[in-house]
C-alpha atoms as a PDB file:
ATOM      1  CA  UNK A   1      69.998  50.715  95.978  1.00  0.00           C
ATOM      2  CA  UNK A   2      70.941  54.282  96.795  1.00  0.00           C
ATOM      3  CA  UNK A   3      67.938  56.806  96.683  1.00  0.00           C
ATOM      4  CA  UNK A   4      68.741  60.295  93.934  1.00  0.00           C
ATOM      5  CA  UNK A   5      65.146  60.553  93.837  1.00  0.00           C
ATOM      6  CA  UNK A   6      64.649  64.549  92.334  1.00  0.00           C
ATOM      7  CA  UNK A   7      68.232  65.959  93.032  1.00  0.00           C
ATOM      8  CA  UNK A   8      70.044  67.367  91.037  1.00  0.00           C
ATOM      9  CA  UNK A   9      72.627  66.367  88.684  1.00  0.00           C
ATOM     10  CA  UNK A  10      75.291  69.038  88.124  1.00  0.00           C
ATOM     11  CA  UNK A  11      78.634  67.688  89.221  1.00  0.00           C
ATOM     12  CA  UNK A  12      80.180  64.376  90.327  1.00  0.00           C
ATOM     13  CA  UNK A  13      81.914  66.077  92.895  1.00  0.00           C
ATOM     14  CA  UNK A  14      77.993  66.170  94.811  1.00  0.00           C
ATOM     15  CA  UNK A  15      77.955  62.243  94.908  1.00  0.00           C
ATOM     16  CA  UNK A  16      79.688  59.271  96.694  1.00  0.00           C
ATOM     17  CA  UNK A  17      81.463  56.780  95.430  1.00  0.00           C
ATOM     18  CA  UNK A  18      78.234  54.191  96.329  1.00  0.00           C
ATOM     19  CA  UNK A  19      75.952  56.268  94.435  1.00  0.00           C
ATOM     20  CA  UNK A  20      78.261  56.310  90.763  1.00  0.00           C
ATOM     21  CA  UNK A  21      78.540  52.968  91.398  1.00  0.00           C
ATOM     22  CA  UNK A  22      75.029  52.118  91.259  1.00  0.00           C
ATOM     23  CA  UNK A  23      74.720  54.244  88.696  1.00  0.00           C
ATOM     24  CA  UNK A  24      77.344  52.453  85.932  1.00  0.00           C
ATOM     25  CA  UNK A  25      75.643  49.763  86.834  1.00  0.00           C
ATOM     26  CA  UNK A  26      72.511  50.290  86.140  1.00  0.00           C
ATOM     27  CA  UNK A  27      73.550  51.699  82.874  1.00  0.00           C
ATOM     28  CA  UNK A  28      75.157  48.357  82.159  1.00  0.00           C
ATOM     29  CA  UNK A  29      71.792  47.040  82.985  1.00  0.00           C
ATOM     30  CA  UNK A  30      69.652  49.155  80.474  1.00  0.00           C
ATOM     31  CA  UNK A  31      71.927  48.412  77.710  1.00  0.00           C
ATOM     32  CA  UNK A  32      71.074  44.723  78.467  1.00  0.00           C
ATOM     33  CA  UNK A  33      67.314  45.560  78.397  1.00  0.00           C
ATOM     34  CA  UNK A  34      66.538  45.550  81.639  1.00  0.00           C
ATOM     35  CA  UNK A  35      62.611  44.691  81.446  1.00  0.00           C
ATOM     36  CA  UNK A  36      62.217  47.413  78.703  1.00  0.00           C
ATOM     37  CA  UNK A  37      60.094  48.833  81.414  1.00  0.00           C
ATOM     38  CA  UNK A  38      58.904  52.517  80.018  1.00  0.00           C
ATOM     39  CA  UNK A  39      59.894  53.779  83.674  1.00  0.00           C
ATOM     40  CA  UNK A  40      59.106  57.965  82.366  1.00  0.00           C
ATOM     41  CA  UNK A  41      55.765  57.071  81.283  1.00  0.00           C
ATOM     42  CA  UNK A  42      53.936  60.539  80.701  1.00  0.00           C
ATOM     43  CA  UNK A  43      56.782  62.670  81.645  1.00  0.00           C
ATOM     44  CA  UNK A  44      58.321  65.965  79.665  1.00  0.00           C
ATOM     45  CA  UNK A  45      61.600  66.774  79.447  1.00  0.00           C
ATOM     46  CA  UNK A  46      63.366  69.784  78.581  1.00  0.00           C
ATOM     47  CA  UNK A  47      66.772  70.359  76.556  1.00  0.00           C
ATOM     48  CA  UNK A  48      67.876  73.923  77.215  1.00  0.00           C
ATOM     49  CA  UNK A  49      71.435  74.347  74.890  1.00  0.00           C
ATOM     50  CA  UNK A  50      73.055  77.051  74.566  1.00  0.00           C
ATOM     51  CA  UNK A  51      75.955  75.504  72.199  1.00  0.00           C
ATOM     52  CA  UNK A  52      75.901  72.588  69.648  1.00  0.00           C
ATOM     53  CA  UNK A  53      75.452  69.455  70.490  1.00  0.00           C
ATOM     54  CA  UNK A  54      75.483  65.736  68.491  1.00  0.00           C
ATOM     55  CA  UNK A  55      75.689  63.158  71.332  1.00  0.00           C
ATOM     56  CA  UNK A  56      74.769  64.476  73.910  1.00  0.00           C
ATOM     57  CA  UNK A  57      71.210  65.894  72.707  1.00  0.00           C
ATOM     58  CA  UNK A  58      70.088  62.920  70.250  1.00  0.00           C
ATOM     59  CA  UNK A  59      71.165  60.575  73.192  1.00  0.00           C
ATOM     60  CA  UNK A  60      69.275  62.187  76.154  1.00  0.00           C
ATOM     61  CA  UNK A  61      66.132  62.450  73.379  1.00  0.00           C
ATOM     62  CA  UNK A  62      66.431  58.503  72.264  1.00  0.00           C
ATOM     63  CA  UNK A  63      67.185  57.753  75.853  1.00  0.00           C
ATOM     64  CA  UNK A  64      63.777  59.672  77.206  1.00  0.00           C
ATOM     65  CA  UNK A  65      61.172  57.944  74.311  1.00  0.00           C
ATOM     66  CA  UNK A  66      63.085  54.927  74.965  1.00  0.00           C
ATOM     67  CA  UNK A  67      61.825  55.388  79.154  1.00  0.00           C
ATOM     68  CA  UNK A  68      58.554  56.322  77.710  1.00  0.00           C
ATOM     69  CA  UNK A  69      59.020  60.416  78.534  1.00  0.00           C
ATOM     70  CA  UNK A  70      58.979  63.350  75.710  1.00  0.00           C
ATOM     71  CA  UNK A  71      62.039  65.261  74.973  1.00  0.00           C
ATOM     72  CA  UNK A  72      61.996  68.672  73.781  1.00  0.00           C
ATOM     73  CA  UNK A  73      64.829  71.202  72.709  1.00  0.00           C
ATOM     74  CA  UNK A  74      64.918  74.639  72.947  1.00  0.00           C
ATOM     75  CA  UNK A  75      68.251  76.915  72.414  1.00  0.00           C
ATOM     76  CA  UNK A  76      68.587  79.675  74.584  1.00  0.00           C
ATOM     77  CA  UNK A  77      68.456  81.674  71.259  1.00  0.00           C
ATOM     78  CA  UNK A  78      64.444  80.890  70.382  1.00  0.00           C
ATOM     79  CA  UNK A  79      63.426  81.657  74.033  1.00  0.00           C
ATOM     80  CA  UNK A  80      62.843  84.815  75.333  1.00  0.00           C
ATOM     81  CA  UNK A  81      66.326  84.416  77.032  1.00  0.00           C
ATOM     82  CA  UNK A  82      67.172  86.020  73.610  1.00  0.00           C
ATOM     83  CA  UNK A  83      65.307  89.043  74.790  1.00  0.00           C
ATOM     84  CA  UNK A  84      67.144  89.168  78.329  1.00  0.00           C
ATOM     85  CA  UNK A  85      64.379  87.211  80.098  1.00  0.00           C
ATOM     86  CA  UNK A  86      65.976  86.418  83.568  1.00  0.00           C
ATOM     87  CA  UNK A  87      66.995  83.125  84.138  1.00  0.00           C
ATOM     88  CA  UNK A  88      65.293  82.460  87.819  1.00  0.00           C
ATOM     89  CA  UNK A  89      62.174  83.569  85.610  1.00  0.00           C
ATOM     90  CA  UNK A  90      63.093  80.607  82.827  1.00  0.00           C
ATOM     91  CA  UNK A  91      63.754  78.010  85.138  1.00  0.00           C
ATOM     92  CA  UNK A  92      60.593  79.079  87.649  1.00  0.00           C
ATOM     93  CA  UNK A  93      57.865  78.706  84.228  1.00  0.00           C
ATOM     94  CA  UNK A  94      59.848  75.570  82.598  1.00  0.00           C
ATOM     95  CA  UNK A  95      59.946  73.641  85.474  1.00  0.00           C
ATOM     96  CA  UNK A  96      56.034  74.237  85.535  1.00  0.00           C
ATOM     97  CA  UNK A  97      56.113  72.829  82.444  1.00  0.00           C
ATOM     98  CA  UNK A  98      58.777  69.952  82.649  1.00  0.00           C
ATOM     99  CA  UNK A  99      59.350  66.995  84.918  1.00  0.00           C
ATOM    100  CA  UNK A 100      63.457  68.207  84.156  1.00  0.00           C
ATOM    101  CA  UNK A 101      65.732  70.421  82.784  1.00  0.00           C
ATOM    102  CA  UNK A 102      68.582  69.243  80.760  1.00  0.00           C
ATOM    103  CA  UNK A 103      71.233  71.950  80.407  1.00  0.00           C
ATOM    104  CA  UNK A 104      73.742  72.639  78.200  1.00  0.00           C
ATOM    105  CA  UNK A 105      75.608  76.234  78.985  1.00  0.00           C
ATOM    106  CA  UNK A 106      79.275  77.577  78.600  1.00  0.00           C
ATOM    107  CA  UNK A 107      81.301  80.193  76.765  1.00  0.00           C
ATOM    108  CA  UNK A 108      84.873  79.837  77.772  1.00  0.00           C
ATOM    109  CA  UNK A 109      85.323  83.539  77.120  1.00  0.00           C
ATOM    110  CA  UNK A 110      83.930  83.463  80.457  1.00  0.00           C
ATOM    111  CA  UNK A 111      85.000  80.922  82.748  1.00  0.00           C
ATOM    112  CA  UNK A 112      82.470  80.104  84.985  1.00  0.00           C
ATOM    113  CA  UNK A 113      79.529  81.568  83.822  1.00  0.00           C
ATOM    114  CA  UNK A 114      77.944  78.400  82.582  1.00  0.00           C
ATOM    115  CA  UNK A 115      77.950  76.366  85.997  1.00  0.00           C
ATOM    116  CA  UNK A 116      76.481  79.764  87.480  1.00  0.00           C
ATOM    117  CA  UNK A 117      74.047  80.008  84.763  1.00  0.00           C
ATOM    118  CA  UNK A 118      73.142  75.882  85.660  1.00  0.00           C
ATOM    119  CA  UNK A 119      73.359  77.031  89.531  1.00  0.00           C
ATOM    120  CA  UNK A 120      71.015  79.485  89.316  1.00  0.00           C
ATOM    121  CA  UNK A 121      68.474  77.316  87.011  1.00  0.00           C
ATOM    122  CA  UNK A 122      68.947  74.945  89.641  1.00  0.00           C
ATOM    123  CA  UNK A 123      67.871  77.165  92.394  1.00  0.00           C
ATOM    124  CA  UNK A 124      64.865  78.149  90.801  1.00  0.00           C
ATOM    125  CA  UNK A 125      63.287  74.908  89.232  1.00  0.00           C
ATOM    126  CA  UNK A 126      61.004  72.834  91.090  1.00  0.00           C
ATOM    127  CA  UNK A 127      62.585  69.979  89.025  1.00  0.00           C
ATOM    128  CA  UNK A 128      65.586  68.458  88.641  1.00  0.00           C
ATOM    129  CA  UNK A 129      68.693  70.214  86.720  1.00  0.00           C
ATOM    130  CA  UNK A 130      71.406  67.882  84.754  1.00  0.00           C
ATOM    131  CA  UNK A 131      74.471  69.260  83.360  1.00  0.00           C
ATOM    132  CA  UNK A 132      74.940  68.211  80.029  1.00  0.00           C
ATOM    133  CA  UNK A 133      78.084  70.070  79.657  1.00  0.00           C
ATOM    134  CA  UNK A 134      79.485  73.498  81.463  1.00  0.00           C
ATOM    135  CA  UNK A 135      82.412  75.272  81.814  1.00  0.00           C
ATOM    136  CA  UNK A 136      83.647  73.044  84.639  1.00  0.00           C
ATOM    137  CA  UNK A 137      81.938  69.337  84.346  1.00  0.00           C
ATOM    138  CA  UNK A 138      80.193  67.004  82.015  1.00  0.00           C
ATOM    139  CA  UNK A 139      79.536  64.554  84.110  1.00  0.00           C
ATOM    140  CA  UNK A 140      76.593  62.183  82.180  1.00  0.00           C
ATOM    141  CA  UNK A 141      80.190  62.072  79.394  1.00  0.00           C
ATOM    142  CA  UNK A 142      82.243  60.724  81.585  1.00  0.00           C
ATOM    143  CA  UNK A 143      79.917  57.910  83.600  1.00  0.00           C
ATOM    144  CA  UNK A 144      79.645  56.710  79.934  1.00  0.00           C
ATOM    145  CA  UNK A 145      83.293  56.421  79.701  1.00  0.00           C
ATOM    146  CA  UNK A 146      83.412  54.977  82.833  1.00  0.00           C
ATOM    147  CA  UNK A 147      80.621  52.209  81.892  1.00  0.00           C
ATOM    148  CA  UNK A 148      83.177  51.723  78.873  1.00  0.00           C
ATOM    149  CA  UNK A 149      85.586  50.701  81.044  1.00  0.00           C
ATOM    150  CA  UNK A 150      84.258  48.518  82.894  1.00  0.00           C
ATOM    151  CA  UNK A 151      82.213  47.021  80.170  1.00  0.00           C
ATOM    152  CA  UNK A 152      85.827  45.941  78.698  1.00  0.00           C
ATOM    153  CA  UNK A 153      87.546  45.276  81.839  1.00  0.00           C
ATOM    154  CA  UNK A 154      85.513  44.280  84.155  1.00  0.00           C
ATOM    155  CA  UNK A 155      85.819  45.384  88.257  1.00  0.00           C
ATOM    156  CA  UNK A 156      89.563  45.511  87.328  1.00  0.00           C
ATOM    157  CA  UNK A 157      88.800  48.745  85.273  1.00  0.00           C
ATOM    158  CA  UNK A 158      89.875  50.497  88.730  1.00  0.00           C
ATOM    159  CA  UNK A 159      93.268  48.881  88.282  1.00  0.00           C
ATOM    160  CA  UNK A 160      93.999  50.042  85.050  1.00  0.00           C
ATOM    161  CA  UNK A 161      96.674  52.846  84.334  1.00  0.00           C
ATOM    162  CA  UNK A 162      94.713  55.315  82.450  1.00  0.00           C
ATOM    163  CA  UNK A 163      96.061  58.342  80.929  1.00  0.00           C
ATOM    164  CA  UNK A 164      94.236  61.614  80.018  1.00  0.00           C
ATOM    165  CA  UNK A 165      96.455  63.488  78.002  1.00  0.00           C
ATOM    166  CA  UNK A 166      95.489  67.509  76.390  1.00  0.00           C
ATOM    167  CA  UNK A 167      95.758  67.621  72.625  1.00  0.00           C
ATOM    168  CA  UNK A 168      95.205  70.424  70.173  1.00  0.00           C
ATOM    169  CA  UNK A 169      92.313  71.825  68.555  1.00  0.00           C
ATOM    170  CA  UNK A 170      91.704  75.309  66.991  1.00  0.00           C
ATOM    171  CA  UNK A 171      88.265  75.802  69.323  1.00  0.00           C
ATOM    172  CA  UNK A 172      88.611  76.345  72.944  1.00  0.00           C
ATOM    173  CA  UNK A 173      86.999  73.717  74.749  1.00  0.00           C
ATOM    174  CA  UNK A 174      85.516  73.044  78.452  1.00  0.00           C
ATOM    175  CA  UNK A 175      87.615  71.514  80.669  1.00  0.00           C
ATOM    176  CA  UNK A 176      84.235  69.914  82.003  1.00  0.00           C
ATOM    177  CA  UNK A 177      85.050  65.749  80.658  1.00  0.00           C
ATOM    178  CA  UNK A 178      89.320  66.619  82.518  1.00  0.00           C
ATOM    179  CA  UNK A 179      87.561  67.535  85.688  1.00  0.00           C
ATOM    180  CA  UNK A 180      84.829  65.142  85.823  1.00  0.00           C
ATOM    181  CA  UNK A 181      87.537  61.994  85.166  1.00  0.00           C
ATOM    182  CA  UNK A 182      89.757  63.777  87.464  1.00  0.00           C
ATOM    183  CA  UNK A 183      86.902  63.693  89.999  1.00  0.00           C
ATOM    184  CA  UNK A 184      85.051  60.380  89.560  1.00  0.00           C
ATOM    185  CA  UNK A 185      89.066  58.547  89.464  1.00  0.00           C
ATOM    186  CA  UNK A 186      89.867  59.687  92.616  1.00  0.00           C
ATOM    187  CA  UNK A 187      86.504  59.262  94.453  1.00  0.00           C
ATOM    188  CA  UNK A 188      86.025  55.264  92.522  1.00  0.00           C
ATOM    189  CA  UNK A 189      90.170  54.686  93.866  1.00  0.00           C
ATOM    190  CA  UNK A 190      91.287  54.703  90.016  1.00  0.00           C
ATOM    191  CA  UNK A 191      94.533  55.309  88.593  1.00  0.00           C
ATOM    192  CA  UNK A 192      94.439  58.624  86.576  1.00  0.00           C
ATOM    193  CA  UNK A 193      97.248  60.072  85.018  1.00  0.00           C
ATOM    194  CA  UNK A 194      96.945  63.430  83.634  1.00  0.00           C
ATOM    195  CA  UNK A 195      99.217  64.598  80.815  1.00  0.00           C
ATOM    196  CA  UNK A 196      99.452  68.015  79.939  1.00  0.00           C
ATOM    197  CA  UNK A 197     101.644  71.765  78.783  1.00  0.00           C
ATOM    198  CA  UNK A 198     102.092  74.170  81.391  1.00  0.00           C
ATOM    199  CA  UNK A 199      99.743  76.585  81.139  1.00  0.00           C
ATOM    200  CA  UNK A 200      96.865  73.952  80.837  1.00  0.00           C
ATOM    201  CA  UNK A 201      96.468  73.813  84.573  1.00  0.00           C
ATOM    202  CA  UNK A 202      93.297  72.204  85.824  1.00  0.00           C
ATOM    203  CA  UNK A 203      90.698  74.608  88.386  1.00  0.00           C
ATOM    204  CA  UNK A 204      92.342  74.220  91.737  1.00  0.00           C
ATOM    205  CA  UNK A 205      88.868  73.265  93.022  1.00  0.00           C
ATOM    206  CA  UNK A 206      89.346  69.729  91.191  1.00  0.00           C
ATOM    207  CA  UNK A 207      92.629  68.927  91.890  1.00  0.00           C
ATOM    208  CA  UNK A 208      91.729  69.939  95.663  1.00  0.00           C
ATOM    209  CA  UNK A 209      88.940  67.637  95.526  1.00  0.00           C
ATOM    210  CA  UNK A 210      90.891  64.830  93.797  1.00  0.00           C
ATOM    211  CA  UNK A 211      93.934  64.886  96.324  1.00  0.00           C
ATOM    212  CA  UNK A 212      91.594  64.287  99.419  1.00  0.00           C
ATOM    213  CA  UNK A 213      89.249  62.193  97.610  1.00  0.00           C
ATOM    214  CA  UNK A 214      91.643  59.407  96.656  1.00  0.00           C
ATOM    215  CA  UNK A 215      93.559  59.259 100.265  1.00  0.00           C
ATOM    216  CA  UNK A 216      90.271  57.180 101.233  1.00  0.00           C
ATOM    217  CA  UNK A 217      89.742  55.612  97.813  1.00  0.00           C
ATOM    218  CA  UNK A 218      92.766  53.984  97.643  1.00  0.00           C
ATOM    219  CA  UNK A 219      93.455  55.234  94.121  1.00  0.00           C
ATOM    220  CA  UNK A 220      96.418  57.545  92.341  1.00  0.00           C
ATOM    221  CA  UNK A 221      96.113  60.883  90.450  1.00  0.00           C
ATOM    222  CA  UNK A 222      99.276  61.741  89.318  1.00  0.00           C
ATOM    223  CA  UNK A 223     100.306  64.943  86.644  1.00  0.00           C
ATOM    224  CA  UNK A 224     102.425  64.683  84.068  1.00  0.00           C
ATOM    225  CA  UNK A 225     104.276  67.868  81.708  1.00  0.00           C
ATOM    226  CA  UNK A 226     105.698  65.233  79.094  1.00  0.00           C
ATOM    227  CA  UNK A 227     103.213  63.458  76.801  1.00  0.00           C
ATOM    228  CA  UNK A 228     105.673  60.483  75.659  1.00  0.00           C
ATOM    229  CA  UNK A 229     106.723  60.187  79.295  1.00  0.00           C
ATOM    230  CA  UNK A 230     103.126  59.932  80.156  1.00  0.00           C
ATOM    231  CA  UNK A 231     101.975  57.057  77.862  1.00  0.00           C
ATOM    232  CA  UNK A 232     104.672  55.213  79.061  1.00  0.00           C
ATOM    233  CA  UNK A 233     102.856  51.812  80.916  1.00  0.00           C
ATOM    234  CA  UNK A 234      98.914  52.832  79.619  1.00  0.00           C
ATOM    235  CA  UNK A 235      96.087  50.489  79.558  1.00  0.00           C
ATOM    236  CA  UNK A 236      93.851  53.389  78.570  1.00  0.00           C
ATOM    237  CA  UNK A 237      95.371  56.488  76.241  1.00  0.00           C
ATOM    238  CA  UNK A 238      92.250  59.186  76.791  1.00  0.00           C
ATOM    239  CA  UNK A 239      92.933  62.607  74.315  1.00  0.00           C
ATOM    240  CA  UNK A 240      91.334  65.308  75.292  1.00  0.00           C
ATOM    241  CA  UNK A 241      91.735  69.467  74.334  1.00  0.00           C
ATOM    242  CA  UNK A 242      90.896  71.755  77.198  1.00  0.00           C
ATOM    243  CA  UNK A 243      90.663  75.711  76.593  1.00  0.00           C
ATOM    244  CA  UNK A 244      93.604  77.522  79.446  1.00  0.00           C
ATOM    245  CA  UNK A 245      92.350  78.728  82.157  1.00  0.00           C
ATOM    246  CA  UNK A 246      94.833  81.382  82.870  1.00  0.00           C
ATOM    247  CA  UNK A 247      96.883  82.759  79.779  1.00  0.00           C
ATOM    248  CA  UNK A 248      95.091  85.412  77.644  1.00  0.00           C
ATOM    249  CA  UNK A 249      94.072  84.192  73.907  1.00  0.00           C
ATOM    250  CA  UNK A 250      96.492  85.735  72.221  1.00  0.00           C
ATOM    251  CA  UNK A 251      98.840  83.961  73.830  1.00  0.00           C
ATOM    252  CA  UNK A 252      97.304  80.584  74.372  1.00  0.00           C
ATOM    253  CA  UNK A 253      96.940  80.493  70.320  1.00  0.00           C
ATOM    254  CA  UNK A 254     100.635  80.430  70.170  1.00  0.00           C
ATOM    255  CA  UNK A 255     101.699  78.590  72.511  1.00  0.00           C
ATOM    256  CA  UNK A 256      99.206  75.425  71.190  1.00  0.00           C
ATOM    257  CA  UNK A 257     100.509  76.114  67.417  1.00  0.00           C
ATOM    258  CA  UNK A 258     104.231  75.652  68.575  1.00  0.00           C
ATOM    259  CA  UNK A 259     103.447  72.744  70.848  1.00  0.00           C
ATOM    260  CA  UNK A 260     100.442  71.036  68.465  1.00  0.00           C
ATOM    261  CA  UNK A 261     102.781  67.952  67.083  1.00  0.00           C
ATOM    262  CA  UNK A 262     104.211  67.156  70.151  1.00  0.00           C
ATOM    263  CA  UNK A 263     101.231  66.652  71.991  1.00  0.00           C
ATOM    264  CA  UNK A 264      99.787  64.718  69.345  1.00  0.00           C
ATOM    265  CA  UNK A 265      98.704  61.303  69.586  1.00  0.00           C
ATOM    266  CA  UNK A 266     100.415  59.274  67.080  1.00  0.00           C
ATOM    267  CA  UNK A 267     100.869  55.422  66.104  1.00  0.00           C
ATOM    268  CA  UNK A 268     104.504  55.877  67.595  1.00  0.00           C
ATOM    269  CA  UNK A 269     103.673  57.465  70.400  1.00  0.00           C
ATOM    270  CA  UNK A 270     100.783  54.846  71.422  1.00  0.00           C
ATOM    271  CA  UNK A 271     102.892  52.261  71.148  1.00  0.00           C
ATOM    272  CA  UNK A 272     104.663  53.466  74.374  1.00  0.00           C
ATOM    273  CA  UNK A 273     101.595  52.060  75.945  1.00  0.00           C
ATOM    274  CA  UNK A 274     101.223  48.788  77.059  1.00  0.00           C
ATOM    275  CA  UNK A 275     100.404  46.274  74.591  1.00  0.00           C
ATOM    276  CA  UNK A 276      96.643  45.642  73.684  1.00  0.00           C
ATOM    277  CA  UNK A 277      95.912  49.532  75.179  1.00  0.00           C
ATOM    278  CA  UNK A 278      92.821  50.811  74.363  1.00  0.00           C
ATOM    279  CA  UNK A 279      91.999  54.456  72.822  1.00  0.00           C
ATOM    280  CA  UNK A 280      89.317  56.702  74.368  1.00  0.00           C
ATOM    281  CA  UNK A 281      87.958  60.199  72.920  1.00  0.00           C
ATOM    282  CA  UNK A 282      84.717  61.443  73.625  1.00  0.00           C
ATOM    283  CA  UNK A 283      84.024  62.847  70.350  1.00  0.00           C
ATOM    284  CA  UNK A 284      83.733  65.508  68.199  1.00  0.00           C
ATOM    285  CA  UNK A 285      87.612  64.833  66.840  1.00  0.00           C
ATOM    286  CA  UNK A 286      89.652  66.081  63.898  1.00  0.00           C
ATOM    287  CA  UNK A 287      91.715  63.669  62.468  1.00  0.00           C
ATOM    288  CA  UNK A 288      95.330  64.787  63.289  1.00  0.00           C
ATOM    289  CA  UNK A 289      94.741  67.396  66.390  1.00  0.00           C
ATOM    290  CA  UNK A 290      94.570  65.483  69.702  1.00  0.00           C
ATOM    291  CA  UNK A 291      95.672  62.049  67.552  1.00  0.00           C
ATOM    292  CA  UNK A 292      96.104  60.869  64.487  1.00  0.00           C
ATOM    293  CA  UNK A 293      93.491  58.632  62.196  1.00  0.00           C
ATOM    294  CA  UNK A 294      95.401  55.456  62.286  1.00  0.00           C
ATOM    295  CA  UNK A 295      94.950  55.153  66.324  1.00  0.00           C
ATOM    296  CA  UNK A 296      91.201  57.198  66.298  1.00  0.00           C
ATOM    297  CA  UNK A 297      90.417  54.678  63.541  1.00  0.00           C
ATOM    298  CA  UNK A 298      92.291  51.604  65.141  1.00  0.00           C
ATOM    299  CA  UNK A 299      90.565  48.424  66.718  1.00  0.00           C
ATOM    300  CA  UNK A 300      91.800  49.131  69.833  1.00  0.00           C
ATOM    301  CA  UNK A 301      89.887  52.664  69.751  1.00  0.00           C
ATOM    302  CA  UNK A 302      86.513  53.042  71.909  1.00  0.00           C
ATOM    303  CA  UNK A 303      85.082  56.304  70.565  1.00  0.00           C
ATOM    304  CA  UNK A 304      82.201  54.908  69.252  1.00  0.00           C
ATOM    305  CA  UNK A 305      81.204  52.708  72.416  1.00  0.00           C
ATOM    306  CA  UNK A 306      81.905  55.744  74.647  1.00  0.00           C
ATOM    307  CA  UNK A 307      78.869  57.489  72.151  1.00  0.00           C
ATOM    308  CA  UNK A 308      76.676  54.174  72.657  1.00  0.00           C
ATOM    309  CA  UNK A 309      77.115  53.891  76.283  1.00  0.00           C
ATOM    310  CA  UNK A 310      75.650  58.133  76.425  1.00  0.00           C
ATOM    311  CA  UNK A 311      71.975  56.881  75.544  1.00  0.00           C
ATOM    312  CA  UNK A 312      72.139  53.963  78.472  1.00  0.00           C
ATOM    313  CA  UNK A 313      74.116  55.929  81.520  1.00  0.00           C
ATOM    314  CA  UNK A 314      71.343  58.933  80.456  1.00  0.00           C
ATOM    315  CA  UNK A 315      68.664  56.347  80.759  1.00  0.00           C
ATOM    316  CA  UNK A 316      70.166  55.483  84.425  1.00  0.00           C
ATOM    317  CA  UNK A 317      69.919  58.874  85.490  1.00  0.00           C
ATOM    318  CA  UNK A 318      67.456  59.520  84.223  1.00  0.00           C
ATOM    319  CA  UNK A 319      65.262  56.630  85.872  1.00  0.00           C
ATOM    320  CA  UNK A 320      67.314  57.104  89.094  1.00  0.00           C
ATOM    321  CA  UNK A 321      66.749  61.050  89.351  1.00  0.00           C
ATOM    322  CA  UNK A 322      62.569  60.782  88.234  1.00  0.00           C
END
């Protein structure tokens, strides 16, 4: 087994394709109980989040009484980060305190100042630092996704056309779960299709990554301006909003109100995919932006394993980082 003994865990892009492989399956294996072993025994944990969370903080506190640690949250509001306490300061005294640091940081007024806020935490703490969703990644979201996969199909989840489409929503999201698919597909040899309007162009730093990455993996990323055109052939229909990274927000508001149906995932358009398809969203999702309730709600959707499968990937890295 591959040693991540105390890195830390901000971005797939830091790991080979060896080490996520280990660690889906030894997610797989905690789901199936694997010795119910209480492998945190004694330890503290810290959640630091700096926006709301549902899944991703109740899972990483089951997941850490469930390995036998302690779990506490703090919002970046109730520290004395609310009173402009530096953040080498923060993460120098919690890491004192904590055996990690679980991080949740973005405001995509201000692209990139979450994974620099999680860089800088990271460079200070004497303990490791996991992204639980920046501006750029959300890595622990999509290893569940992944462990989804393969949970339903097997080693042959590689082989699987799956399609990552953009969809509407009023907020503007991270593009952290696009890049971190984008970036685990191409290093695992998957193939990724990503559908999506112009102007909802990915960081060049991820589609650089991706287009080296999968020359070795033996995979295919391939882009994709027309949504219909896209779901043509899908095993997998993934819908997912992502906040521009280029137009001003004036402008991006406009341009996702005239384009909002057509990028919409409906019963008709789903049925462009291959028969017995399966639907992915990694939650929250309003009924009727980035689909519509009768394929969310469907039996061939997997939004609510994709939640499950949070608490047992977090419990793999979790053990494997401690």
């Amino acid at each position: 087994m591959v040693n991540l003994r105390n890195r830390d865990f901000l971005s797939l892009k830091d790991f080979k394709k060896e080490e996520l492989e280990t660690l889906l399956e030894l997610g797989l294996e905690m789901k199936r109980g694997l010795d119910h072993k209480e492998y945190l025994s004694k330890k503290t944990l810290g959640l630091l989040f700096s926006v709301p969370s549902t899944r991703t903080r109740i899972s990483f506190q089951v997941a850490a009484r469930q390995l036998g640690a302690h779990a506490e949250y703090f919002s970046n509001t109730s520290l004395q980060l609310a009173n402009k306490e530096s953040i080498r300061d923060t993460a120098s005294v919690m890491s004192r305190y904590l055996d990690a640091i679980i991080v949740r940081w973005y405001d995509m007024r201000d692209y990139g100042m979450g994974r620099r806020t999680l860089e800088k935490l990271a460079e200070y703490a004497d303990c490791p630092v996991i992204n639980a969703l920046d501006d750029k990644d959300h890595p622990c979201q999509v290893l569940a996704d992944l462990m989804t996969l393969k949970e339903v199909y097997g080693e042959s989840y590689k082989e699987k056309k799956i399609v990552f489409t953009w969809g509407y929503a009023e907020r503007k999201k991270s593009p952290g779960v696009t890049h971190s698919l984008l970036t685990a597909a191409a290093q695992l040899g998957m193939n990724l299709r990503i559908a999506h309007p112009k102007g909802f162009e990915l960081d060049e730093e991820y589609t650089s990554f991706a287009s080296q990455a999968v020359k070795s993996s033996g995979g295919t990323i391939e882009y994709c301006h027309d949504l219909e055109e896209a779901l043509e052939g899908a095993d997998v229909v993934y819908a997912k909003t992502w906040g521009s990274l280029t137009l001003p927000v004036e402008e991006e508001n406009r341009l996702k109100l005239d384009i909002r149906d057509e990028w919409c995932v409906t019963k008709e358009r789903f049925k462009l995919a291959n028969e017995g398809a399966y639907f992915m969203n990694c939650l929250p999702i309003i009924r009727g932006d980035e689909a519509t309730a009768d394929v969310i709600d469907s039996k061939q959707s997997l939004i609510y394993e994709e939640s499950e499968n949070r608490l047992h990937i977090q419990k793999a890295i979790l053990t494997s980082l401690l």
